[in-house]
PDB file of N, CA and C in Angstrom:
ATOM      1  N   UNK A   1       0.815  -1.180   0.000  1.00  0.00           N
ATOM      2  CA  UNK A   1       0.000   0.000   0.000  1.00  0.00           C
ATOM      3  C   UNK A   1       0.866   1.253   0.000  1.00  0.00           C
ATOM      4  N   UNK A   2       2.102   1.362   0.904  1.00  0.00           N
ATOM      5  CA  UNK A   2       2.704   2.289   1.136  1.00  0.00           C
ATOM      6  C   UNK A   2       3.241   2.296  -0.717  1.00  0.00           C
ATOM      7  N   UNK A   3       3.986   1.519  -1.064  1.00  0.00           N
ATOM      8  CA  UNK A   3       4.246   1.694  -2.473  1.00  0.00           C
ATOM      9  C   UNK A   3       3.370   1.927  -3.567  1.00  0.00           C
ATOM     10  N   UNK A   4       2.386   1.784  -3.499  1.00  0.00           N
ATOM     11  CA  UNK A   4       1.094   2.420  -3.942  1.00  0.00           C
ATOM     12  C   UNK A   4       0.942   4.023  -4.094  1.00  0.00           C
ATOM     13  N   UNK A   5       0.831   4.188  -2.514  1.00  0.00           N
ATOM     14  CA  UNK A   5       0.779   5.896  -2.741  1.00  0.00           C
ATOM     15  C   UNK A   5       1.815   6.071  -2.856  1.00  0.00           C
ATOM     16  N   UNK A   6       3.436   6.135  -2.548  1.00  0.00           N
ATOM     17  CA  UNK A   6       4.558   6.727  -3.028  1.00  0.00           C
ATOM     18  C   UNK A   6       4.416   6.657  -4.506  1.00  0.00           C
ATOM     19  N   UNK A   7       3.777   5.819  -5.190  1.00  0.00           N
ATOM     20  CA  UNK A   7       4.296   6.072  -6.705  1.00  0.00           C
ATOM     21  C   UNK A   7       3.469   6.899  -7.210  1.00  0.00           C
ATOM     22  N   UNK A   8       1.785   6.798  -6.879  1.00  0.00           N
ATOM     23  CA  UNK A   8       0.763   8.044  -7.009  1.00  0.00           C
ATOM     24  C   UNK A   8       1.517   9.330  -6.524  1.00  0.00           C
ATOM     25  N   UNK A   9       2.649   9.403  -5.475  1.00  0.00           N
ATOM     26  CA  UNK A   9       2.786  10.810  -4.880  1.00  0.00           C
ATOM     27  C   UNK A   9       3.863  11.173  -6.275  1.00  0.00           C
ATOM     28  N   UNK A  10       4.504  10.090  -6.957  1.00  0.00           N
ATOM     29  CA  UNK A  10       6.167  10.667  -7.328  1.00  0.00           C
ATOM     30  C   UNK A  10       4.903  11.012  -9.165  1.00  0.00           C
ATOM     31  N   UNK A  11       3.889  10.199  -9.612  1.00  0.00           N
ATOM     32  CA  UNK A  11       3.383  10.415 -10.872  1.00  0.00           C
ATOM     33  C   UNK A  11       3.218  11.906 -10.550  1.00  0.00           C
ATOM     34  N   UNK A  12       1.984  12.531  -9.656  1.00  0.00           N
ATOM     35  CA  UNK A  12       1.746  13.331  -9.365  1.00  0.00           C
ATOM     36  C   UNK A  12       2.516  14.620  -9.529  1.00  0.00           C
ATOM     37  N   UNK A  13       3.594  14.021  -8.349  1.00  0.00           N
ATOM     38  CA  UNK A  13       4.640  15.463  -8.667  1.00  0.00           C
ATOM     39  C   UNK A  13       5.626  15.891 -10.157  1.00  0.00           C
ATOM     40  N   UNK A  14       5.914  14.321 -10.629  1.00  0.00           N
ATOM     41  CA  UNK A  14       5.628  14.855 -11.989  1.00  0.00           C
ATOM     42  C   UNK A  14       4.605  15.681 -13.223  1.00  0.00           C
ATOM     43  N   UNK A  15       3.968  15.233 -12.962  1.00  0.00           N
ATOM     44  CA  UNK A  15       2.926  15.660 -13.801  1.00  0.00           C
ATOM     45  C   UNK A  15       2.850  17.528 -12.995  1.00  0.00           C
ATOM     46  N   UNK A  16       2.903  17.483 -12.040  1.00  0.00           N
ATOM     47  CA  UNK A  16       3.028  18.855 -11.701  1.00  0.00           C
ATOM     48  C   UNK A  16       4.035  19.733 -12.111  1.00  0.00           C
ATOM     49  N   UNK A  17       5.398  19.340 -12.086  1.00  0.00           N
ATOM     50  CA  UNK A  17       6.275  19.611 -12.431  1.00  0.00           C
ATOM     51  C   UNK A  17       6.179  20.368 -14.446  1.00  0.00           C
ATOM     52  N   UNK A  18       5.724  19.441 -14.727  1.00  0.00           N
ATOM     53  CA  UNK A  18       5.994  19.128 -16.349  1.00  0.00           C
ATOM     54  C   UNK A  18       4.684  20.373 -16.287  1.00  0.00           C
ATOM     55  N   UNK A  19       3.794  20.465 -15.957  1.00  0.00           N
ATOM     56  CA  UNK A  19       2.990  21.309 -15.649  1.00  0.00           C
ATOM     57  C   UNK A  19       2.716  22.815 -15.576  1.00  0.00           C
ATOM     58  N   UNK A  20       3.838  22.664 -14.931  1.00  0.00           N
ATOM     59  CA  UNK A  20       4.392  24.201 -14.265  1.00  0.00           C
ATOM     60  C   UNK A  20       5.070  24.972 -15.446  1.00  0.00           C
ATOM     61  N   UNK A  21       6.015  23.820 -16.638  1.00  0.00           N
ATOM     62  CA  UNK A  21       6.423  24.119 -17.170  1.00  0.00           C
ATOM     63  C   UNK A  21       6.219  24.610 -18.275  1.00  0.00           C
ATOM     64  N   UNK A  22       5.305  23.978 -18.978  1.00  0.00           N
ATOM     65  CA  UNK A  22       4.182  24.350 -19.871  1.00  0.00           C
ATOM     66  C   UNK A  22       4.024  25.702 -19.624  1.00  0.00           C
ATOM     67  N   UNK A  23       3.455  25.834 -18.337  1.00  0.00           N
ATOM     68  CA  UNK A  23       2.416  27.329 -17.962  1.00  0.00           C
ATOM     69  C   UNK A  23       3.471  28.203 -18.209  1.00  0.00           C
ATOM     70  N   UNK A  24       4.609  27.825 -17.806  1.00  0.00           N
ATOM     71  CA  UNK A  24       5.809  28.832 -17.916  1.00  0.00           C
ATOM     72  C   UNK A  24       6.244  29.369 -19.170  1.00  0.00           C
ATOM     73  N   UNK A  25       6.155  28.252 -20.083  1.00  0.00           N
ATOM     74  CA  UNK A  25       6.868  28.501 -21.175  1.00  0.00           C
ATOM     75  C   UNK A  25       5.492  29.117 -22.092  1.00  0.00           C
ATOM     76  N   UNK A  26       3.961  29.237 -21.961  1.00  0.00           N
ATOM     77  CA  UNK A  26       3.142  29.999 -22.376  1.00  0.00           C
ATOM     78  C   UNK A  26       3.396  31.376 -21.996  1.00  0.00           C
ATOM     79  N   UNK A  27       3.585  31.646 -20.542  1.00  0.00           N
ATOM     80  CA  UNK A  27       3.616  32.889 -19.878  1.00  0.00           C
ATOM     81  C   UNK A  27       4.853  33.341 -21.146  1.00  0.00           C
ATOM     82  N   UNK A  28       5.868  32.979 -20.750  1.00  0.00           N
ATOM     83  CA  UNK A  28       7.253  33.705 -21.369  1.00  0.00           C
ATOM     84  C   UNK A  28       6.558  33.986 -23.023  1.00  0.00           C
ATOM     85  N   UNK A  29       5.637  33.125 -23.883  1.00  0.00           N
ATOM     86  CA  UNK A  29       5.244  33.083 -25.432  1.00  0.00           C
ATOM     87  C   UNK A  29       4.301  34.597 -25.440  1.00  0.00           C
ATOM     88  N   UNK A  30       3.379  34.357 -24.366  1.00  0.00           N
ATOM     89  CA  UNK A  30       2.311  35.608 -24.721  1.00  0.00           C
ATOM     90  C   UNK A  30       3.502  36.926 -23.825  1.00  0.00           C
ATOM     91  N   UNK A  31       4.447  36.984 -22.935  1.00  0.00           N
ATOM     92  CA  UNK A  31       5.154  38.226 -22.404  1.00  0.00           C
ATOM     93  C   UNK A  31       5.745  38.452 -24.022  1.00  0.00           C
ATOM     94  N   UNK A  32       6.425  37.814 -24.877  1.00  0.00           N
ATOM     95  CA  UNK A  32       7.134  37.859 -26.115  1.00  0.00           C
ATOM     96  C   UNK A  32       6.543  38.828 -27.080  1.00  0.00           C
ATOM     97  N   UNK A  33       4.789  38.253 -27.049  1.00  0.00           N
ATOM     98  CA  UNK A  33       4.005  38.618 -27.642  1.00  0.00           C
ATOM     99  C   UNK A  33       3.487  40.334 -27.369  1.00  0.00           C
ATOM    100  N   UNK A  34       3.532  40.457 -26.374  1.00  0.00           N
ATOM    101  CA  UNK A  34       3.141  41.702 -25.695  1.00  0.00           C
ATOM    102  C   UNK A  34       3.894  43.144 -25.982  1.00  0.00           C
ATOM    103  N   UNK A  35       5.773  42.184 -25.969  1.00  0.00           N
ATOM    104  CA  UNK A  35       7.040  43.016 -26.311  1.00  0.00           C
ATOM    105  C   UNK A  35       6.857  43.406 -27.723  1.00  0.00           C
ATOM    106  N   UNK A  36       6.632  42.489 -28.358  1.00  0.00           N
ATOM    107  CA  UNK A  36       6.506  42.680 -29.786  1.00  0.00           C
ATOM    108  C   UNK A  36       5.579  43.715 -30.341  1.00  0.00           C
ATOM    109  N   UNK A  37       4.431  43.540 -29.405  1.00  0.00           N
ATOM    110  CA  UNK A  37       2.878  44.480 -30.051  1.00  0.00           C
ATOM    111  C   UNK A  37       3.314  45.790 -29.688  1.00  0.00           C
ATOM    112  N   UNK A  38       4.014  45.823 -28.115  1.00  0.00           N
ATOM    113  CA  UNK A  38       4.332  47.712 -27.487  1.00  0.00           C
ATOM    114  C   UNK A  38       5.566  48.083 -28.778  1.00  0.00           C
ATOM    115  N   UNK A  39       6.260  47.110 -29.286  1.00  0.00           N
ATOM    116  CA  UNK A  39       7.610  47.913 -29.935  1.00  0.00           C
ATOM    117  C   UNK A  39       6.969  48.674 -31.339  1.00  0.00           C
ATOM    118  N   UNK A  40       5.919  47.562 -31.641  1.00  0.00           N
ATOM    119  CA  UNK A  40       5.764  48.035 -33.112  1.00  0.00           C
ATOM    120  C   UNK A  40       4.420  49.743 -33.125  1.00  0.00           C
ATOM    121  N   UNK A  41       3.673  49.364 -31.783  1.00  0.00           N
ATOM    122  CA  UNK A  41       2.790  50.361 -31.359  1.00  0.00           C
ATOM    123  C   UNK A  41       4.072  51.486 -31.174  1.00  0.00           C
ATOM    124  N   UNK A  42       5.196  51.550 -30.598  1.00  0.00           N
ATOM    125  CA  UNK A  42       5.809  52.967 -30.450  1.00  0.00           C
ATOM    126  C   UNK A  42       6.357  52.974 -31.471  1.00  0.00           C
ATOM    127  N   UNK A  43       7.034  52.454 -32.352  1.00  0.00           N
ATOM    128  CA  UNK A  43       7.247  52.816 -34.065  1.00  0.00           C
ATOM    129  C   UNK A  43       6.447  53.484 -34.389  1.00  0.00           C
ATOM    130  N   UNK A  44       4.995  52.939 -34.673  1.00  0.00           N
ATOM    131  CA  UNK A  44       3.845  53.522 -35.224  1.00  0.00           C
ATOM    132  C   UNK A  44       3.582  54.962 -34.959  1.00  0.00           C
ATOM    133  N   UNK A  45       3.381  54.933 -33.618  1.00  0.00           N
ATOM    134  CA  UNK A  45       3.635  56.586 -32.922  1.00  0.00           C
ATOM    135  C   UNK A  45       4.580  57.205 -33.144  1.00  0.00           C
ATOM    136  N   UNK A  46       5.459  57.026 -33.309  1.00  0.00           N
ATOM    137  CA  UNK A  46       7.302  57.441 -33.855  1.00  0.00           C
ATOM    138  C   UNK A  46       7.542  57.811 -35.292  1.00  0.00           C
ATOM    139  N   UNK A  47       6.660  57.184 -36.320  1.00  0.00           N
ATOM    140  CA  UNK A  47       6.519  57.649 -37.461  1.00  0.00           C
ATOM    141  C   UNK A  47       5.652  58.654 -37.513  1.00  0.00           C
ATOM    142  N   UNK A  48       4.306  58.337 -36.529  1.00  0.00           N
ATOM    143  CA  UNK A  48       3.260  59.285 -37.027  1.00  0.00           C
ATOM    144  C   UNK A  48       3.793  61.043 -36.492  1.00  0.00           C
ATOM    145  N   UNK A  49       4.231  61.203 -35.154  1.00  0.00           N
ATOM    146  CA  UNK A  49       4.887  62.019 -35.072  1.00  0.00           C
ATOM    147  C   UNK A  49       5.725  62.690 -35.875  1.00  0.00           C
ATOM    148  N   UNK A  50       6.958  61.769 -36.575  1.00  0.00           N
ATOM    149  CA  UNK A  50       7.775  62.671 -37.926  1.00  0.00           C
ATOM    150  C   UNK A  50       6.588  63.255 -38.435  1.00  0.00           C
ATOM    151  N   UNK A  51       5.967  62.351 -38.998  1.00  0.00           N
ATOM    152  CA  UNK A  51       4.849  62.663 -40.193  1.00  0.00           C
ATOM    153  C   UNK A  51       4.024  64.389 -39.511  1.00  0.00           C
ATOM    154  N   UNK A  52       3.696  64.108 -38.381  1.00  0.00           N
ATOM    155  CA  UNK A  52       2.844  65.536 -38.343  1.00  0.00           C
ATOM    156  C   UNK A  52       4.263  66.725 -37.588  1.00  0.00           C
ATOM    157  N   UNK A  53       5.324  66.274 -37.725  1.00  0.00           N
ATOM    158  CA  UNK A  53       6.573  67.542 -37.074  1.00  0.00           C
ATOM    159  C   UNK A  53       6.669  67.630 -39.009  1.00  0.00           C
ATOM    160  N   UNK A  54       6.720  66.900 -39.888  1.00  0.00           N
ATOM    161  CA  UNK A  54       6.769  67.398 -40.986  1.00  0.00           C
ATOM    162  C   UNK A  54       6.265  68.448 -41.550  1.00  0.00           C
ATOM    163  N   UNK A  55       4.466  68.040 -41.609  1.00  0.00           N
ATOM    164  CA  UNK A  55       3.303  68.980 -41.769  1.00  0.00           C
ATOM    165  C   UNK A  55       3.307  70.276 -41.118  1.00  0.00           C
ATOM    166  N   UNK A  56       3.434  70.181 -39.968  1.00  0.00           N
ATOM    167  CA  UNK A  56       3.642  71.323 -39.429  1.00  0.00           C
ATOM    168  C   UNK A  56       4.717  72.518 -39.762  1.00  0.00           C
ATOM    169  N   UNK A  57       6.059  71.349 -40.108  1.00  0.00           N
ATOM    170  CA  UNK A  57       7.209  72.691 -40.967  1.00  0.00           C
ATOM    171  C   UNK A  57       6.321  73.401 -41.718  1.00  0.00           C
ATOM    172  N   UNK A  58       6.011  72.294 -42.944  1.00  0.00           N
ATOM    173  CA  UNK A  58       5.490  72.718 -44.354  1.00  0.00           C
ATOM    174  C   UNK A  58       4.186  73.965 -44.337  1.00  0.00           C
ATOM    175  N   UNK A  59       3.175  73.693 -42.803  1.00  0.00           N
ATOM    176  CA  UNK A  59       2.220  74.533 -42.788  1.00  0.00           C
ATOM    177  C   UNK A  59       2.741  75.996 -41.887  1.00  0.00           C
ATOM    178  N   UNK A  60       4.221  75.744 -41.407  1.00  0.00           N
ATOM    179  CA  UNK A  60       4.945  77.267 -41.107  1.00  0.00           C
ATOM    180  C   UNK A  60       5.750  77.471 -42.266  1.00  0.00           C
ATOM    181  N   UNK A  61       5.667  76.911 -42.417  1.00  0.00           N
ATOM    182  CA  UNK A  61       6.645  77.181 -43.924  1.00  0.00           C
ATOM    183  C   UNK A  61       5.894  78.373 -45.339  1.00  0.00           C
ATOM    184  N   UNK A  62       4.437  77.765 -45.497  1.00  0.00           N
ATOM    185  CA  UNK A  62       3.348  78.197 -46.485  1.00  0.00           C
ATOM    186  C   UNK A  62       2.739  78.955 -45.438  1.00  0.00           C
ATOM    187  N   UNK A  63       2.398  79.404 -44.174  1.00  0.00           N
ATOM    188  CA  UNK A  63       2.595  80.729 -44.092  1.00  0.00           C
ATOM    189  C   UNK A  63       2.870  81.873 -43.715  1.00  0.00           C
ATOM    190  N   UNK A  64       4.413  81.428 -43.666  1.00  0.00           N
ATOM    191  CA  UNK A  64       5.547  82.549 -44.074  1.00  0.00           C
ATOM    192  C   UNK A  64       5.386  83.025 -45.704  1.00  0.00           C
ATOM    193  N   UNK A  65       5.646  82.212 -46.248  1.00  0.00           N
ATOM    194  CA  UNK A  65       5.500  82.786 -47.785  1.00  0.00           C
ATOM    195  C   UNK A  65       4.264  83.627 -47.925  1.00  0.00           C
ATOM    196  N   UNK A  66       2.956  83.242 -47.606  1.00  0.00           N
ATOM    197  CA  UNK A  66       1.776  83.566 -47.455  1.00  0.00           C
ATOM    198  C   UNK A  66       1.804  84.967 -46.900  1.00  0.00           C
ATOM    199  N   UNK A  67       2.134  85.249 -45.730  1.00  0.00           N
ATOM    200  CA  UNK A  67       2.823  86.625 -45.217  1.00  0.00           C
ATOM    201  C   UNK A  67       3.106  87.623 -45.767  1.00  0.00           C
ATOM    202  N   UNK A  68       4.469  86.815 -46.378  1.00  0.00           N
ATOM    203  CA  UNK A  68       5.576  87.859 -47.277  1.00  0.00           C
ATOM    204  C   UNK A  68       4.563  87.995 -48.297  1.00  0.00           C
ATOM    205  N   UNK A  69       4.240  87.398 -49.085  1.00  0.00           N
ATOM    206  CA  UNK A  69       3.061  87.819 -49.981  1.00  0.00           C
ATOM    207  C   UNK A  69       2.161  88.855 -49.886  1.00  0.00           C
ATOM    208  N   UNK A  70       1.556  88.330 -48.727  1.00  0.00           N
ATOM    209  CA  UNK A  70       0.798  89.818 -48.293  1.00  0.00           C
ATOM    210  C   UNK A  70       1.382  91.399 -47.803  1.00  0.00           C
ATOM    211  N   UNK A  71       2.162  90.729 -47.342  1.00  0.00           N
ATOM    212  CA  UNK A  71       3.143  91.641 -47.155  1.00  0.00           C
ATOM    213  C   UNK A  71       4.049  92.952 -48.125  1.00  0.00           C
ATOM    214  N   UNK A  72       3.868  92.429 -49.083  1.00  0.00           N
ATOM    215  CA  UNK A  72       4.736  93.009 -50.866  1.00  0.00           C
ATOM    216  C   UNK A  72       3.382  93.442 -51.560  1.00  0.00           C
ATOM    217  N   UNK A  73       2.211  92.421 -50.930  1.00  0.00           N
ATOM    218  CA  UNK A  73       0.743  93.158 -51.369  1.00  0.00           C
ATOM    219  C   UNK A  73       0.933  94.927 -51.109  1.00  0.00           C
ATOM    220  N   UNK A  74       0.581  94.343 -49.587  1.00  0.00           N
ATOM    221  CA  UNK A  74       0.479  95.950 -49.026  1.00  0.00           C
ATOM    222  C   UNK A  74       1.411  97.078 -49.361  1.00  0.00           C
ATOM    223  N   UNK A  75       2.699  97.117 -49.550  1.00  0.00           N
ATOM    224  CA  UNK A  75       3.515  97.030 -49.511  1.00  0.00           C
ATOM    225  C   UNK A  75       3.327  98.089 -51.058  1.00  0.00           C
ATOM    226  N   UNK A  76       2.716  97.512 -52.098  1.00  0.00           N
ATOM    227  CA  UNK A  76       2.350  97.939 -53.585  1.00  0.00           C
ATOM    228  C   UNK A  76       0.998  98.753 -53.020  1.00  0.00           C
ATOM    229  N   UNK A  77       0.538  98.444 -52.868  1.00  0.00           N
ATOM    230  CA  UNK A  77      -0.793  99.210 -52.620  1.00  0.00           C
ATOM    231  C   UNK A  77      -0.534 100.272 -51.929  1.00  0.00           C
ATOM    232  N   UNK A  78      -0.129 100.589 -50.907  1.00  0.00           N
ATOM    233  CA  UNK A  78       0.692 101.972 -50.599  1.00  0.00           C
ATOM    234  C   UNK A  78       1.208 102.487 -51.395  1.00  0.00           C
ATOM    235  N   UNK A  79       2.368 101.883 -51.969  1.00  0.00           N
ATOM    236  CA  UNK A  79       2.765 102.891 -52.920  1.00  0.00           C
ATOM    237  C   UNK A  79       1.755 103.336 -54.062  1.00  0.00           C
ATOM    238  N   UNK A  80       1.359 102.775 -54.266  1.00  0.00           N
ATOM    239  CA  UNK A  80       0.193 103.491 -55.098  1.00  0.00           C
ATOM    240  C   UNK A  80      -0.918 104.494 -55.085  1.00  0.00           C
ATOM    241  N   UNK A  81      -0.971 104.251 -53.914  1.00  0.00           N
ATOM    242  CA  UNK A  81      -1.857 104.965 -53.069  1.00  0.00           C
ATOM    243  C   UNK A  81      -1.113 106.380 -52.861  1.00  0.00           C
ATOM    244  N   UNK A  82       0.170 106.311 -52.346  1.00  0.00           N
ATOM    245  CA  UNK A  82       1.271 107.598 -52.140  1.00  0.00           C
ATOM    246  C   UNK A  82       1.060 108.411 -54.004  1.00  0.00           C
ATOM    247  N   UNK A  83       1.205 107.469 -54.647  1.00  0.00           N
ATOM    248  CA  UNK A  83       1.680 107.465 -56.132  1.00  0.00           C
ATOM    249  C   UNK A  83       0.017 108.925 -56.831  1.00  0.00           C
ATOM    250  N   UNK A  84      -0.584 107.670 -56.200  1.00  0.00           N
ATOM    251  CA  UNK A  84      -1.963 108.594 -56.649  1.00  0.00           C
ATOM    252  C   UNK A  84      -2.292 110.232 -55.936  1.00  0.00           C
ATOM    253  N   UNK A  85      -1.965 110.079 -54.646  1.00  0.00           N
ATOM    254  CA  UNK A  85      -1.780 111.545 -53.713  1.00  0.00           C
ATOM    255  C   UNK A  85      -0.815 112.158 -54.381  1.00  0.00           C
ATOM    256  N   UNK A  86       0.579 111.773 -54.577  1.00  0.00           N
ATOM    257  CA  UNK A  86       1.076 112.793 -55.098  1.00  0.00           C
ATOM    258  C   UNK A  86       0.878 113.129 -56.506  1.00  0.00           C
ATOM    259  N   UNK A  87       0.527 112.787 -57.170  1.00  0.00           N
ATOM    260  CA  UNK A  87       0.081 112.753 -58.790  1.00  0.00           C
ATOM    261  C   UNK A  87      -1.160 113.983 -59.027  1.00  0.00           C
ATOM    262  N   UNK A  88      -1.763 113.883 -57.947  1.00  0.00           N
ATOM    263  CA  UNK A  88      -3.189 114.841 -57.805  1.00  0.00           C
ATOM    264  C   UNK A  88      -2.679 115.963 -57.510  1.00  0.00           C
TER     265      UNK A  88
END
């Protein structure tokens, strides 16, 4: 009897063992999985960022020009305006 349950106790603790290990080596598959999803999620954010520090040059960029434009507007229109006062 005693050899009975010692060998039920030693299956047992195998099977626990081998058990444990499994669970372990899932845990470590889906932590892998997790590393993988955050790296490619902060890429994603990491590009999209360039992408709108880009836009943003380009939309200080167009209007500055936009400015100066108006700027060389006014700029003519005064003088014309001077042009026409003194002409009269």
């Amino acid at each position: 009897m005693k050899k009975l349950f010692l060998s039920f106790a030693a299956i047992a603790l195998v099977a626990s063992v081998y058990s444990c290990r499994e669970a372990k080596e899932k845990a470590d598959e889906a932590g892998d999985t997790v590393t993988e999803n955050v790296e490619a999620a902060m890429d994603e954010a990491g590009d999209a960022l360039e992408e709108a520090g880009d836009a943003i040059e380009e939309a200080v960029e167009e209007t500055g020009e936009a400015m100066e434009n108006a700027g060389e507007e006014v700029e003519n229109a005064v003088e014309e305006a001077v042009e026409e006062v003194n002409g009269n």
